[in-house]
Protein backbone atom coordinates (compact mmCIF):
# COMPACT_ATOMS: atom_id res chain seq x y z
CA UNK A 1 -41.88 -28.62 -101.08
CA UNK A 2 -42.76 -30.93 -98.49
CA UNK A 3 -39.73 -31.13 -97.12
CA UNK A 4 -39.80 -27.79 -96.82
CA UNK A 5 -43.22 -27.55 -94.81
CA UNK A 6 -41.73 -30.82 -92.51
CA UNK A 7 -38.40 -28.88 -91.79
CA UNK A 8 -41.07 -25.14 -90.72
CA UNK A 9 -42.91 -27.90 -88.87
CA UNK A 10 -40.73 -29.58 -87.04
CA UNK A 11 -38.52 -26.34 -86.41
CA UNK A 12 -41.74 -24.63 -84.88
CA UNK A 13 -42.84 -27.42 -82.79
CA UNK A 14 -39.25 -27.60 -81.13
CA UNK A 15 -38.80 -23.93 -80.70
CA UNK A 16 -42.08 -24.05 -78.31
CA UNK A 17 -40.52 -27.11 -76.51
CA UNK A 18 -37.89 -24.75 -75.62
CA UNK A 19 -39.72 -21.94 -75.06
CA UNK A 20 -42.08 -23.65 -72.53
CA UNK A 21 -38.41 -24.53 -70.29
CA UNK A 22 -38.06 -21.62 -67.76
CA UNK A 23 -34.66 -21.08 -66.23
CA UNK A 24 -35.42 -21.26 -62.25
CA UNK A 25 -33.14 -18.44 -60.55
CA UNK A 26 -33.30 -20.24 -57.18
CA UNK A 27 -31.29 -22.98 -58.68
CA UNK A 28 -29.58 -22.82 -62.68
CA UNK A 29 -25.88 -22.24 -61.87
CA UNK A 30 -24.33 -19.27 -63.12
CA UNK A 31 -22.94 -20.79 -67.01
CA UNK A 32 -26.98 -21.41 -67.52
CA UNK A 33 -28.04 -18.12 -66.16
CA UNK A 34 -25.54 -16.40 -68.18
CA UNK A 35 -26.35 -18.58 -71.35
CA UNK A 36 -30.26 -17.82 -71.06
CA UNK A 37 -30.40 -14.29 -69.93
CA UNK A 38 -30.65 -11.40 -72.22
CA UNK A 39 -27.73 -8.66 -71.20
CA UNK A 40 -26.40 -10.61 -68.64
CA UNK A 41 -22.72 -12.27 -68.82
CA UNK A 42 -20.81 -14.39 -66.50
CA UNK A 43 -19.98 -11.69 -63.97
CA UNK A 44 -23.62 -10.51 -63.43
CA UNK A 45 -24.80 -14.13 -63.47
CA UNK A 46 -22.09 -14.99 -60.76
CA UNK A 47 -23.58 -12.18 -58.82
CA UNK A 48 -26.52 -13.83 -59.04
CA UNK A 49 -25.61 -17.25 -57.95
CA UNK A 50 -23.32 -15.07 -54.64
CA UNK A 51 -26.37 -12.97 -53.69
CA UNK A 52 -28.79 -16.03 -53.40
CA UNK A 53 -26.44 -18.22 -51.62
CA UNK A 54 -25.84 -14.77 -49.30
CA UNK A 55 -29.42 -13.93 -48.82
CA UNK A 56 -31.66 -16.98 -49.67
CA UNK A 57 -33.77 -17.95 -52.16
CA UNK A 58 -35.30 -14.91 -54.78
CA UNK A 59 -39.34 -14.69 -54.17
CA UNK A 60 -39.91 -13.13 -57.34
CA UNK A 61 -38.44 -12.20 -60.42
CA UNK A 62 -38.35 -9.07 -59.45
CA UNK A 63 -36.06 -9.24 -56.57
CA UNK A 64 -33.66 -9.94 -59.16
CA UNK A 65 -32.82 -5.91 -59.01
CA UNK A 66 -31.76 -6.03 -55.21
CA UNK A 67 -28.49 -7.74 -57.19
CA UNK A 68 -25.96 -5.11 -57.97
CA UNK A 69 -25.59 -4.51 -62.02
CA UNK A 70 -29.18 -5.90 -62.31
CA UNK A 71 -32.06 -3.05 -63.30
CA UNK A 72 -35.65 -3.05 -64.27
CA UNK A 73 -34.74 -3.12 -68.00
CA UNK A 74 -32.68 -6.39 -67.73
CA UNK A 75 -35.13 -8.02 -65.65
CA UNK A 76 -38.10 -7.07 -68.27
CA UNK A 77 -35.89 -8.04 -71.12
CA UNK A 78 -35.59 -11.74 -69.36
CA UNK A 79 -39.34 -11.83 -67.25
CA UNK A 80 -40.70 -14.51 -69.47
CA UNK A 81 -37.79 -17.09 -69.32
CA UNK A 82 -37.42 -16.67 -65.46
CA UNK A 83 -39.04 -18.21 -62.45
CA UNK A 84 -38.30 -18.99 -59.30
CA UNK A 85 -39.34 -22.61 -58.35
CA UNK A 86 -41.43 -22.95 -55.02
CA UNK A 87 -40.32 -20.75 -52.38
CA UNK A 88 -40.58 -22.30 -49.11
């Protein structure tokens, strides 16, 4: 049994560790955006990585939908992973 309440411990405790790690948009490649986001798959996260290197860095998440295949739902579905660093 206390193994059992270690393993729920220690599984908890690392799950927030992970949770607190935000994926910046301005700067994860497209294999990490694709990994993290909810809905969104190597194309869409390539189009991610091509429209920020076209028009500069995102200034909120929410600019996220100028990105073509992007809409409000997927960027809702992913708003508490996201950020997007300091933008200078």
């Amino acid at each position: 049994m206390f193994r059992n309440i270690l393993f729920a411990l220690l599984f908890s405790l690392s799950s927030l560790a992970f949770a607190a790690d935000k994926i910046d948009i301005n700067t994860a490649d497209s294999a990490t955006i694709a990994e993290s986001m909810k809905g969104v798959g190597e194309a869409k996260a390539a189009a991610i990585v091509k429209y920020r290197k076209k028009n500069g860095p995102f200034k909120s998440i929410d600019d996220l939908m100028q990105v073509k295949g992007i809409g409000e739902k997927t960027v809702e579905a992913n708003r508490d992973i996201l950020s997007v660093g300091t933008v200078k």
